[in-house]
C-alpha atoms as a PDB file:
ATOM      1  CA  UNK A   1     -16.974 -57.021   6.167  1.00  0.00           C
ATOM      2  CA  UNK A   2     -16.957 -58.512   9.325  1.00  0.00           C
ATOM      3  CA  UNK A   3     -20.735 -57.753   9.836  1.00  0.00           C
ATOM      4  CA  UNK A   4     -21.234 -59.493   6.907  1.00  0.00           C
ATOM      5  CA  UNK A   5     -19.416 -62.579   7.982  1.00  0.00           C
ATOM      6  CA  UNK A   6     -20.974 -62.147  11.906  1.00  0.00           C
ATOM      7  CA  UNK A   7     -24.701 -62.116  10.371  1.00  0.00           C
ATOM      8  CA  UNK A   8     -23.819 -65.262   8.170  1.00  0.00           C
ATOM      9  CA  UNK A   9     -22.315 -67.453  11.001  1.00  0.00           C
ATOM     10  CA  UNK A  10     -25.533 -66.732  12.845  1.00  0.00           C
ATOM     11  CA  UNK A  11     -27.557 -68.429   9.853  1.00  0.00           C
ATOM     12  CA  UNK A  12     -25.261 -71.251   9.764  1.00  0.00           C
ATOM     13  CA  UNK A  13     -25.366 -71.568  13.751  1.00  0.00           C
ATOM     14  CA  UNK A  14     -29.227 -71.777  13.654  1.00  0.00           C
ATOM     15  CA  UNK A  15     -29.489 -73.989  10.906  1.00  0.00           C
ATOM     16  CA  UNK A  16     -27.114 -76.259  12.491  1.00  0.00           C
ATOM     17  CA  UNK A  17     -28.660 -76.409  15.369  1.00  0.00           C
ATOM     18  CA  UNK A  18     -31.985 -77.171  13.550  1.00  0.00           C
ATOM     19  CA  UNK A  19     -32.427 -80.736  14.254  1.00  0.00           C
ATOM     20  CA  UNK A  20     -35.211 -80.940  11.355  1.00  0.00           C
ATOM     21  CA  UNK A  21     -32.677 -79.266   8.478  1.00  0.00           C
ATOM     22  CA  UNK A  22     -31.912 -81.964   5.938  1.00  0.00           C
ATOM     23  CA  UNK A  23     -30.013 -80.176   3.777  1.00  0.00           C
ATOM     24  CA  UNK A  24     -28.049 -77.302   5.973  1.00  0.00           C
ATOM     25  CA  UNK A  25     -26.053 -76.147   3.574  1.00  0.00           C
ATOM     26  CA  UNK A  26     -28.926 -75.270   1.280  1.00  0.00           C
ATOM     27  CA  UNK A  27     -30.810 -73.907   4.344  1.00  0.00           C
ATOM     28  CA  UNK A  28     -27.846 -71.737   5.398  1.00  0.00           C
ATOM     29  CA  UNK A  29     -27.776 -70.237   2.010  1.00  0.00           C
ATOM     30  CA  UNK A  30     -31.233 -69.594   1.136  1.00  0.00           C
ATOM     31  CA  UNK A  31     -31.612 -67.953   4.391  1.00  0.00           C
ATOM     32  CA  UNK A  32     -27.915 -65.452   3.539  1.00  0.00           C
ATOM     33  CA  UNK A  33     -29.728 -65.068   0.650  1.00  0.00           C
ATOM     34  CA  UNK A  34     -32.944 -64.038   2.334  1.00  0.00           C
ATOM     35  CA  UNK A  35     -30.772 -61.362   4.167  1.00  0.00           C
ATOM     36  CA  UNK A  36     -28.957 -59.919   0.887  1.00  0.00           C
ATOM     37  CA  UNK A  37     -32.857 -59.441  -0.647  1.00  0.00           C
ATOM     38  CA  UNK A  38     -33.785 -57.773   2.515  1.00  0.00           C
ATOM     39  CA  UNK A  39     -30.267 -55.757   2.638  1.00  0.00           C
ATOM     40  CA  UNK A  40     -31.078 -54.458  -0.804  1.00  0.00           C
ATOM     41  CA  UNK A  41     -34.565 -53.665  -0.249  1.00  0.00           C
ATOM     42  CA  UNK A  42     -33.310 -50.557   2.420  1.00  0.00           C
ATOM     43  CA  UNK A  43     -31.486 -47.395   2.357  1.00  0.00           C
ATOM     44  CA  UNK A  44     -28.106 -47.504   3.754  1.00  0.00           C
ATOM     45  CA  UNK A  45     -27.255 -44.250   5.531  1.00  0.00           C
ATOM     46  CA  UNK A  46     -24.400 -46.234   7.572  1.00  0.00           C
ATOM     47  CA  UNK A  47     -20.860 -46.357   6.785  1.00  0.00           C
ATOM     48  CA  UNK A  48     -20.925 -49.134   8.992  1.00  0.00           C
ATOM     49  CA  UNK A  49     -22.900 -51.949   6.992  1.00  0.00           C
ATOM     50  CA  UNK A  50     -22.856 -55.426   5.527  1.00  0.00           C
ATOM     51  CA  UNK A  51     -20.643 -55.678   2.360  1.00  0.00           C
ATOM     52  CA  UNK A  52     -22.994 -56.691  -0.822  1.00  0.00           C
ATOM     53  CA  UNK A  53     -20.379 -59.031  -2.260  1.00  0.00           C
ATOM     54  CA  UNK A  54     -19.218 -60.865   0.696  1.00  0.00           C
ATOM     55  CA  UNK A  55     -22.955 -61.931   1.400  1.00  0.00           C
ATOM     56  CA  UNK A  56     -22.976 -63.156  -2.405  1.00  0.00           C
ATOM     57  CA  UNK A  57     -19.758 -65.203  -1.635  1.00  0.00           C
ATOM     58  CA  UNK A  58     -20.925 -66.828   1.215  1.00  0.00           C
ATOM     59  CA  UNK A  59     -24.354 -67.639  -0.252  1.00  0.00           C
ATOM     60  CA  UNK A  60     -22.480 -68.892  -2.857  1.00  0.00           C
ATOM     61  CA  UNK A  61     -19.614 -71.042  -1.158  1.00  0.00           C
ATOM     62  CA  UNK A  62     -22.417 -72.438   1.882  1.00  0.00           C
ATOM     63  CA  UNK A  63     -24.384 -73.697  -1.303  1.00  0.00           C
ATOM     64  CA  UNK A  64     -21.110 -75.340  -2.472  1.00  0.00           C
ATOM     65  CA  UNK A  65     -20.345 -76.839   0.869  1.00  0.00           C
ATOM     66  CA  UNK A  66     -20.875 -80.054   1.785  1.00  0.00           C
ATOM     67  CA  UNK A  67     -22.622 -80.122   5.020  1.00  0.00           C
ATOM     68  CA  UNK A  68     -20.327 -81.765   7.043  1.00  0.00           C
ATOM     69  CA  UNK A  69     -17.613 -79.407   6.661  1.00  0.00           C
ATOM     70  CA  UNK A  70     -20.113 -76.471   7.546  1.00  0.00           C
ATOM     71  CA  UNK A  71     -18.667 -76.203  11.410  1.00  0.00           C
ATOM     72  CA  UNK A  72     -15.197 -75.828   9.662  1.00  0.00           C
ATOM     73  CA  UNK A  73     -16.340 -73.384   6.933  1.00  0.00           C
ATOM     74  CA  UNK A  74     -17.968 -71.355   9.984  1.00  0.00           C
ATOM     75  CA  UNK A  75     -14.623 -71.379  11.461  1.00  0.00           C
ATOM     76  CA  UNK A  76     -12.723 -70.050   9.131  1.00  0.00           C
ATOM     77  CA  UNK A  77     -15.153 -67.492   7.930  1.00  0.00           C
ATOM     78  CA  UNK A  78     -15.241 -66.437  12.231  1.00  0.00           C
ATOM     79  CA  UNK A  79     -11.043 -66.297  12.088  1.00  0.00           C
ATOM     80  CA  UNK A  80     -11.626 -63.899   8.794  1.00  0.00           C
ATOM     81  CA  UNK A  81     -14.080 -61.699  10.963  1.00  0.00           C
ATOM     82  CA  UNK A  82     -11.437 -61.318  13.714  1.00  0.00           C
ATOM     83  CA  UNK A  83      -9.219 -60.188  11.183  1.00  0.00           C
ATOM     84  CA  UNK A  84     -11.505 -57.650   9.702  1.00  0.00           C
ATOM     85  CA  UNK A  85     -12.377 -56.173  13.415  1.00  0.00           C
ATOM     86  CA  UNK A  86      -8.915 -56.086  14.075  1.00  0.00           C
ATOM     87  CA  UNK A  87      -8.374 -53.827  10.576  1.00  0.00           C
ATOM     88  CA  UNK A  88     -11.075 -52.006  11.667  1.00  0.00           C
ATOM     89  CA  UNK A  89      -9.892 -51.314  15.330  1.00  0.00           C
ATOM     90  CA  UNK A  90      -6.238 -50.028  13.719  1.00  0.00           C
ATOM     91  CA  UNK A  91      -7.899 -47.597  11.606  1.00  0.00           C
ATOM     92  CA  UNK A  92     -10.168 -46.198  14.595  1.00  0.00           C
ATOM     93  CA  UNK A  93      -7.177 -45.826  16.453  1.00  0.00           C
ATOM     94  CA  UNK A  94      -4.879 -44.092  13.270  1.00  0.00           C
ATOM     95  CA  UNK A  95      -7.930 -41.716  13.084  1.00  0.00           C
ATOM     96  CA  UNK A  96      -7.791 -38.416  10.901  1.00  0.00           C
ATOM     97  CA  UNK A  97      -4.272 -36.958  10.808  1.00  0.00           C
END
């Protein structure tokens, strides 16, 4: 999950910082979508991957988002990420019993 949300906040960074973008929002999204289709399109031998459904949702919710509130979307979606490596650093350190 927190891939997922890392690789997305990259898109919306550089599209942000695209001083050309007229529509980031739209950008942003196309280009999360451009990642899903390229996602799909390889084997996954890695337990530790990009969730299919969280790059749908953000695709989805960027489209939705008006583009001034991008920075705080971003932000939010970066405190969820935290929250998912923190998750994931508990269970590394739980291990196999």
């Amino acid at each position: 999950m927190a891939l997922s949300i890392q690789k997305a906040n990259e898109i919306v960074r550089s599209v942000i910082s695209g001083p050309t973008v007229t529509a980031p929002h739209v950008a942003a999204s196309t280009q999360v979508q451009k990642l899903l289709d390229a996602w799909r399109a390889t084997p996954h031998y890695d337990t530790l991957d990009m969730i299919e459904a969280e790059l749908v949702g953000i695709a989805h919710e960027l489209k939705q988002t008006p583009p001034e509130r991008l920075k705080t979307y971003m932000d939010l979606k970066e405190k969820e990420r935290v929250t998912w490596i923190g998750q994931a650093q508990l269970v590394k350190i739980g291990g196999q019993q």
